[in-house]
PDB file of N, CA and C in Angstrom:
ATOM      1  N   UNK A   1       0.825  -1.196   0.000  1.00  0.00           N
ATOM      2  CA  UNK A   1       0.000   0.000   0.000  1.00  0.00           C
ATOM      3  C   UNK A   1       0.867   1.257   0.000  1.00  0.00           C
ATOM      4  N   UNK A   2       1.802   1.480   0.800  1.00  0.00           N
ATOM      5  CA  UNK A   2       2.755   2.481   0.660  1.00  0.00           C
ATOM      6  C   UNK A   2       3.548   2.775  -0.865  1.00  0.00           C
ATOM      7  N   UNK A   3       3.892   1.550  -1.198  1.00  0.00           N
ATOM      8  CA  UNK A   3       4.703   2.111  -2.225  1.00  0.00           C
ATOM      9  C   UNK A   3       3.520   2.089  -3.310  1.00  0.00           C
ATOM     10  N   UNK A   4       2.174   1.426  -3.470  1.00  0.00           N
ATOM     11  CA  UNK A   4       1.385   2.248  -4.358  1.00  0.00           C
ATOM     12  C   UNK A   4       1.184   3.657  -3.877  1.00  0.00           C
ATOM     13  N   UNK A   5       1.253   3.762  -3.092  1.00  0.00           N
ATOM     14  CA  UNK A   5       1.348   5.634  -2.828  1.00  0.00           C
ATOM     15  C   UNK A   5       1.986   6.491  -2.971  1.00  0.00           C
ATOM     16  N   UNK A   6       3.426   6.195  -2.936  1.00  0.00           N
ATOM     17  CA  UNK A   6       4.679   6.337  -3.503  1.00  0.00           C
ATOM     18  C   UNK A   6       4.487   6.654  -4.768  1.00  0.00           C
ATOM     19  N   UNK A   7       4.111   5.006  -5.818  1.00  0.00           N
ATOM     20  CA  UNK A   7       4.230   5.346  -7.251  1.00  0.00           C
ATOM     21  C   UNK A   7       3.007   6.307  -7.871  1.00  0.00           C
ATOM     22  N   UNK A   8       1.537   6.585  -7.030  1.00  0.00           N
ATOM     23  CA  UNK A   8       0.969   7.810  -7.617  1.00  0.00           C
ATOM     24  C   UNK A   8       1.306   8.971  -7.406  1.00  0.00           C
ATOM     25  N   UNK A   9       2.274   9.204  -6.068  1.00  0.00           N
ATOM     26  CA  UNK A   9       3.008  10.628  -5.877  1.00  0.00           C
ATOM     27  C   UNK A   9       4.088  10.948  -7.446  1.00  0.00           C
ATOM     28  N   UNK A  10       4.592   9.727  -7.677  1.00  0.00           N
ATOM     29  CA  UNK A  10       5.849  10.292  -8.619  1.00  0.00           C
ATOM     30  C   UNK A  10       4.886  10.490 -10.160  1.00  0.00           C
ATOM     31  N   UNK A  11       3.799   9.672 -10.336  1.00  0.00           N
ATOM     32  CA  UNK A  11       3.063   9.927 -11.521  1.00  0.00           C
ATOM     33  C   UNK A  11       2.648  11.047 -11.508  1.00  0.00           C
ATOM     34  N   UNK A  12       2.467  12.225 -10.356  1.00  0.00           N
ATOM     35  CA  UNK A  12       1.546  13.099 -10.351  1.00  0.00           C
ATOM     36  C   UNK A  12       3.286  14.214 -10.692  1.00  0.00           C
ATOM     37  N   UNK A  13       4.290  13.780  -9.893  1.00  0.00           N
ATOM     38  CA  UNK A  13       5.369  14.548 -10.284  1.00  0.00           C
ATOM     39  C   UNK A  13       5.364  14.698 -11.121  1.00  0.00           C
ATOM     40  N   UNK A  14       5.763  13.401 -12.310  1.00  0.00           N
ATOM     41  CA  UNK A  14       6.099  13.337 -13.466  1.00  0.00           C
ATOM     42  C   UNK A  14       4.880  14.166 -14.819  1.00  0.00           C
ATOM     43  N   UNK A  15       3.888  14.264 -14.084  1.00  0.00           N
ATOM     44  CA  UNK A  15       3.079  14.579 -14.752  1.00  0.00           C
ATOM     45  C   UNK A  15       2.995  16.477 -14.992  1.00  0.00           C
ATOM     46  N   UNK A  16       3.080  16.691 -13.581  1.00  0.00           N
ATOM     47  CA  UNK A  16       3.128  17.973 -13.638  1.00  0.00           C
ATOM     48  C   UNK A  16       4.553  18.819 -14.149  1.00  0.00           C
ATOM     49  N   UNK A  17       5.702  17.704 -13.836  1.00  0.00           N
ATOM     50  CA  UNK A  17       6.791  18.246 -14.789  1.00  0.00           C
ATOM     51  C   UNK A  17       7.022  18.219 -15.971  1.00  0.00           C
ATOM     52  N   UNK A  18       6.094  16.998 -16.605  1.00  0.00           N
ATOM     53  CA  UNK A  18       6.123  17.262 -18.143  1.00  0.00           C
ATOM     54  C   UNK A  18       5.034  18.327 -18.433  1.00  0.00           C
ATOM     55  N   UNK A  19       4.073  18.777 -18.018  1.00  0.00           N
ATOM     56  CA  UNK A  19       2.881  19.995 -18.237  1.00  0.00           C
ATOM     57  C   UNK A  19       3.968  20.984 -18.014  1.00  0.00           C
ATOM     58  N   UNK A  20       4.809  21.646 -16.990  1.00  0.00           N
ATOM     59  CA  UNK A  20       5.355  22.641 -16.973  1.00  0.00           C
ATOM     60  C   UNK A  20       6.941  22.653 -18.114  1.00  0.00           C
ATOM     61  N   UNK A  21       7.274  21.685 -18.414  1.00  0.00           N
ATOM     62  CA  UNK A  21       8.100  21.700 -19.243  1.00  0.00           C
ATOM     63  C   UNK A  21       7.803  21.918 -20.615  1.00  0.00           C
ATOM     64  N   UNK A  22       6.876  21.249 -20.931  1.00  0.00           N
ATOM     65  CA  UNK A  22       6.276  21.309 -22.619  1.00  0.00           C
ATOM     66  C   UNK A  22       5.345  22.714 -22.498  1.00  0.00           C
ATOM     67  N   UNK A  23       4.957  23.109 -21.317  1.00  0.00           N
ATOM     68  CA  UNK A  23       3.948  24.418 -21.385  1.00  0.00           C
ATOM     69  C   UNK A  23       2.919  24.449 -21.707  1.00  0.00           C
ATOM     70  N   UNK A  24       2.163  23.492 -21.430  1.00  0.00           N
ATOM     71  CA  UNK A  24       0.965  22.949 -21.836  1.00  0.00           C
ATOM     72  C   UNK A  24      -0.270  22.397 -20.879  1.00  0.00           C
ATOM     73  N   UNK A  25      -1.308  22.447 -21.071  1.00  0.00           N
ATOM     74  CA  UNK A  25      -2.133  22.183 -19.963  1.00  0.00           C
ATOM     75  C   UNK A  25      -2.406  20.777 -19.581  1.00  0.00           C
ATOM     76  N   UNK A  26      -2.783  20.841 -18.278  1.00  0.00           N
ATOM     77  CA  UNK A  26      -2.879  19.630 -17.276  1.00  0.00           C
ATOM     78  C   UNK A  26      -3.645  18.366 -18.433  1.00  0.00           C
ATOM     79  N   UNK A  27      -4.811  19.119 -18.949  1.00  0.00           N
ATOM     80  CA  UNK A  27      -5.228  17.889 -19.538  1.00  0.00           C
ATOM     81  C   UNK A  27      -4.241  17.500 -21.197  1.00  0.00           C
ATOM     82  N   UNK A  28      -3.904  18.345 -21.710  1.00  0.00           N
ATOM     83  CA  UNK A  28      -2.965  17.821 -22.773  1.00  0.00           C
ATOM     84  C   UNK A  28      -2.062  16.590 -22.210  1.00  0.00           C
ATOM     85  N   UNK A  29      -1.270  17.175 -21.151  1.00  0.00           N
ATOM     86  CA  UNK A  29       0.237  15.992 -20.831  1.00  0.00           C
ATOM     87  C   UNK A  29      -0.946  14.919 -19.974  1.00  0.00           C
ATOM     88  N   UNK A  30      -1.781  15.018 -19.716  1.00  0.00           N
ATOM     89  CA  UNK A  30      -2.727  13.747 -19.186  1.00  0.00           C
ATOM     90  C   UNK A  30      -3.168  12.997 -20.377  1.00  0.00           C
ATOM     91  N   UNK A  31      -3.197  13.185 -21.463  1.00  0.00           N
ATOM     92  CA  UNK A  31      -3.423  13.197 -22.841  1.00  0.00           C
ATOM     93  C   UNK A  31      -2.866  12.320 -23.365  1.00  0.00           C
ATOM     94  N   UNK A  32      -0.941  12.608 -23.074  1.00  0.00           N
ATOM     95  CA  UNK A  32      -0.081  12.319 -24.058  1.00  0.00           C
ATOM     96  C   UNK A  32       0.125  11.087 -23.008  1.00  0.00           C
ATOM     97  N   UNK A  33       0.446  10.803 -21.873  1.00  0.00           N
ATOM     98  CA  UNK A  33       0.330   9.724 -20.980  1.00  0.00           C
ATOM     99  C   UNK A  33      -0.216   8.847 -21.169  1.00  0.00           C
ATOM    100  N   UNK A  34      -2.035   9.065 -21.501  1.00  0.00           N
ATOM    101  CA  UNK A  34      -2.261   8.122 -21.479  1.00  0.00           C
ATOM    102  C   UNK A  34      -2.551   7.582 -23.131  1.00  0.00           C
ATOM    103  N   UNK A  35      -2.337   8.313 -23.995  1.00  0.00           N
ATOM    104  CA  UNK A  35      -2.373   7.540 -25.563  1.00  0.00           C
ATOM    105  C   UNK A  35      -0.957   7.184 -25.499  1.00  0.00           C
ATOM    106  N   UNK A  36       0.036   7.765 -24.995  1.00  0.00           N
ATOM    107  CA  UNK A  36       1.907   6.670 -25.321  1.00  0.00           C
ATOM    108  C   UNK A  36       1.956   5.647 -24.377  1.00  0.00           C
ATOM    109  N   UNK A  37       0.613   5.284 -22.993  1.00  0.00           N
ATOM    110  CA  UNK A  37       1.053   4.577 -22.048  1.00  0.00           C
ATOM    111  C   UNK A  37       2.633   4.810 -21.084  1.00  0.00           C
ATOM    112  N   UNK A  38       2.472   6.028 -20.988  1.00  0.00           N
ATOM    113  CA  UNK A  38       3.550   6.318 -19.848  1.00  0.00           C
ATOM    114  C   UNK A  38       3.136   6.424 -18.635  1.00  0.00           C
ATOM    115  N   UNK A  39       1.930   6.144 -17.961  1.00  0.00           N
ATOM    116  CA  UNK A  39       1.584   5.840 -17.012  1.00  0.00           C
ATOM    117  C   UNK A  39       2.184   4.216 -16.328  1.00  0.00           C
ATOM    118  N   UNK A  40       1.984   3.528 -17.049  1.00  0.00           N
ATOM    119  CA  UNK A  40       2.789   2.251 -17.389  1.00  0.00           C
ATOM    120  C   UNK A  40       4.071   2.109 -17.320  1.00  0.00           C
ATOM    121  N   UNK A  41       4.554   2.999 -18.417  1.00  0.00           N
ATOM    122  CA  UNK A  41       6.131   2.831 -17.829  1.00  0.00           C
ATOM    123  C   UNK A  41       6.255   3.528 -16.876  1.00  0.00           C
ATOM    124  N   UNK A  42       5.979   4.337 -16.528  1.00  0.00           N
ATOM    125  CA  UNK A  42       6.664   4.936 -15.119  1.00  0.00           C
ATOM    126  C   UNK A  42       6.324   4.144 -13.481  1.00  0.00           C
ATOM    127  N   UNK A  43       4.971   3.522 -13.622  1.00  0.00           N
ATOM    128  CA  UNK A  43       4.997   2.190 -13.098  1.00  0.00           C
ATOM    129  C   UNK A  43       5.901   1.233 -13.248  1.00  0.00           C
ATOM    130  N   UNK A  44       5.948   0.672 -13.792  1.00  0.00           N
ATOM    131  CA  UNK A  44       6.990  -0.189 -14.486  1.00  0.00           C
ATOM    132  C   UNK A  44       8.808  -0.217 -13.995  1.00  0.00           C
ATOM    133  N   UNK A  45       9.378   1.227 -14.356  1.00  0.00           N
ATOM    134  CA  UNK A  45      10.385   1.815 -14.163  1.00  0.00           C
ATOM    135  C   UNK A  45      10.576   2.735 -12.836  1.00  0.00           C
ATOM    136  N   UNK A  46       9.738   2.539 -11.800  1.00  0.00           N
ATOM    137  CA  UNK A  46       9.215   3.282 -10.755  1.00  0.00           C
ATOM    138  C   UNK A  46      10.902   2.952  -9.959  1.00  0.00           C
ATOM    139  N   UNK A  47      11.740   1.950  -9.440  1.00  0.00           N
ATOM    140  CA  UNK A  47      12.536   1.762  -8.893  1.00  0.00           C
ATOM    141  C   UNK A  47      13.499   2.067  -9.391  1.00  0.00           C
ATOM    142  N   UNK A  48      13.858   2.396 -10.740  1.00  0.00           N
ATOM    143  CA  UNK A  48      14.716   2.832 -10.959  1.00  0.00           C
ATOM    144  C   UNK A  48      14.484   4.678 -11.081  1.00  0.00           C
ATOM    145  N   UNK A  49      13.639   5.045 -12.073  1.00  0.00           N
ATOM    146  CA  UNK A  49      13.459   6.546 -12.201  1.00  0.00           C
ATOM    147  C   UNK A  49      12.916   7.255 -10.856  1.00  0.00           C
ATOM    148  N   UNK A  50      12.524   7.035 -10.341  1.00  0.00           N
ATOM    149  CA  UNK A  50      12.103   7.594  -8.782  1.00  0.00           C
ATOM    150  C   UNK A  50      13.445   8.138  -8.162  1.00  0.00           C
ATOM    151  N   UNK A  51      14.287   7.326  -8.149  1.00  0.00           N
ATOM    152  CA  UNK A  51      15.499   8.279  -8.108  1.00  0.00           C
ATOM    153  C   UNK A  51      16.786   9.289  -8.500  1.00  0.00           C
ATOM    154  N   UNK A  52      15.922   9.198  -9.961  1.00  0.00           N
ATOM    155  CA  UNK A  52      16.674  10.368 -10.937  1.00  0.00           C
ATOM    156  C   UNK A  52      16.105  11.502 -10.411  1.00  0.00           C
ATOM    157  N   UNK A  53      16.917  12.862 -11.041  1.00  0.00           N
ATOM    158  CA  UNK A  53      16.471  13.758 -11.164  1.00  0.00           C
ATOM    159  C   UNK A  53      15.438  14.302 -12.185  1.00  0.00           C
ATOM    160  N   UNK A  54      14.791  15.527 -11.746  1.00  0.00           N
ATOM    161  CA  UNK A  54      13.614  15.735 -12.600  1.00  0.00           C
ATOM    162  C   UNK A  54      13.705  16.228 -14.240  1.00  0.00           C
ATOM    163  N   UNK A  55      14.834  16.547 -14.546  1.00  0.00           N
ATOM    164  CA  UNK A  55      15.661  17.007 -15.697  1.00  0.00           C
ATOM    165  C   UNK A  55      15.694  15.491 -16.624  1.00  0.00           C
ATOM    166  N   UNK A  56      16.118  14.502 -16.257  1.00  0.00           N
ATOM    167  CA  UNK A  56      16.436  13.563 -16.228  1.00  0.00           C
ATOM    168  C   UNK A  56      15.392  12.673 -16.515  1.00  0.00           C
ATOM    169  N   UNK A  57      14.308  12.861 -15.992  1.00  0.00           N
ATOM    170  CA  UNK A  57      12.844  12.042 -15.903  1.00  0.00           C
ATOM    171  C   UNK A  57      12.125  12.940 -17.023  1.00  0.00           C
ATOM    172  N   UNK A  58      11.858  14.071 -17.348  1.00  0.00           N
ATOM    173  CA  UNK A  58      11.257  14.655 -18.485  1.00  0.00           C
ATOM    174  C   UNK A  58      11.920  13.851 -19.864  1.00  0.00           C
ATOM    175  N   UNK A  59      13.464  14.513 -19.540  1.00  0.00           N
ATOM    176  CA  UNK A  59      14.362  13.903 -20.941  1.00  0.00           C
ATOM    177  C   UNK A  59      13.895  12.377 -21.134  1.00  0.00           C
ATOM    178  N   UNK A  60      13.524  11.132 -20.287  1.00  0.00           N
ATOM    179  CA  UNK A  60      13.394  10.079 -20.759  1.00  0.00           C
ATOM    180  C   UNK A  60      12.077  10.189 -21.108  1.00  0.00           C
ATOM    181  N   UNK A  61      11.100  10.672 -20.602  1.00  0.00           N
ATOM    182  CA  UNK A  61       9.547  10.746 -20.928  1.00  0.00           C
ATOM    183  C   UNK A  61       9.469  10.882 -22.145  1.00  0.00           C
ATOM    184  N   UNK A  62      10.279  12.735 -22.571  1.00  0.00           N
ATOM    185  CA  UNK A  62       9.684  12.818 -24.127  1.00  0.00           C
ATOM    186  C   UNK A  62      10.738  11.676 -24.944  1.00  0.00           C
ATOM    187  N   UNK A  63      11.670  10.794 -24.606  1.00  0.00           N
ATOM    188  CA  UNK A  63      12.097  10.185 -24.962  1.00  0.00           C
ATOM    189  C   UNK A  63      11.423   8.759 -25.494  1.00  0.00           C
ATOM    190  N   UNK A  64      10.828   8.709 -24.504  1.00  0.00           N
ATOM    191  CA  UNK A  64      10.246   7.780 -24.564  1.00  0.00           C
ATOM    192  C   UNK A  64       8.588   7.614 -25.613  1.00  0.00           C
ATOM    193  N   UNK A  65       8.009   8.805 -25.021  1.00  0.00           N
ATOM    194  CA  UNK A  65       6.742   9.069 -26.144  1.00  0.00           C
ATOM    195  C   UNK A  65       7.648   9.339 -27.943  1.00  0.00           C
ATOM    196  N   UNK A  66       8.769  10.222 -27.622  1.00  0.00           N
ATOM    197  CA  UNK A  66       8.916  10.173 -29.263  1.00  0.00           C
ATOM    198  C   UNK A  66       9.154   8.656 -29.955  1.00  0.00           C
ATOM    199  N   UNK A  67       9.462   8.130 -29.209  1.00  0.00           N
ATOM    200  CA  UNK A  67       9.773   6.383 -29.689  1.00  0.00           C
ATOM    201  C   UNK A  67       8.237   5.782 -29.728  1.00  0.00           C
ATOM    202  N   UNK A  68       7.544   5.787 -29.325  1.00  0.00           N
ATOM    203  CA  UNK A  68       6.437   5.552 -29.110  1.00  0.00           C
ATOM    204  C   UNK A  68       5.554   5.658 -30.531  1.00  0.00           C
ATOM    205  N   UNK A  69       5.762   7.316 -30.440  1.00  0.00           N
ATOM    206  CA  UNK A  69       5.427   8.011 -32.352  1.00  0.00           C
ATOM    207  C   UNK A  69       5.901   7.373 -33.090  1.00  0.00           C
ATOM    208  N   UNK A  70       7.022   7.102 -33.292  1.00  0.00           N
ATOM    209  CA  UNK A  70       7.735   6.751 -34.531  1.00  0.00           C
ATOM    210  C   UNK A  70       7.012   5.579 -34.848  1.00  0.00           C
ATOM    211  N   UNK A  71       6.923   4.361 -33.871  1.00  0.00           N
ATOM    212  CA  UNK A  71       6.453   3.362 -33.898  1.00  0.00           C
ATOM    213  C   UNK A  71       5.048   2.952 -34.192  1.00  0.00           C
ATOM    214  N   UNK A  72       4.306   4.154 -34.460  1.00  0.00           N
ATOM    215  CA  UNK A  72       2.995   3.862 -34.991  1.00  0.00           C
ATOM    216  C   UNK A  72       2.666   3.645 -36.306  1.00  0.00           C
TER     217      UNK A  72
END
């Protein structure tokens, strides 16, 4: 139970740092989450990225959604 609490604290991080990074509103980057399934990976990758920095966690996000694109 804790560390599901844990991993919706860092989704809500991750979320609001990709909205303030791309400059875009809450529901857009809620948007892009959930059509690339990065809700998932960041579940997924929770033990490792939880302890990067936030610079660090954007850069793999849009990293990760642009791979995502390509692949459609």
């Amino acid at each position: 139970m804790k560390e599901e609490v844990g991993i919706q604290q860092f989704i809500i991080f991750c979320l609001e740092s990709y909205k303030e990074d791309r400059k875009i509103s809450g529901a857009e980057a809620l948007h892009d989450f959930e059509r690339y399934d990065v809700i998932n990976y960041l579940t997924d990758g929770f033990e490792v990225l939880h302890t990067q920095g936030r610079d660090y966690i954007i850069a793999d996000i849009k990293d990760y959604i642009y791979h995502k694109q390509r692949n459609k």
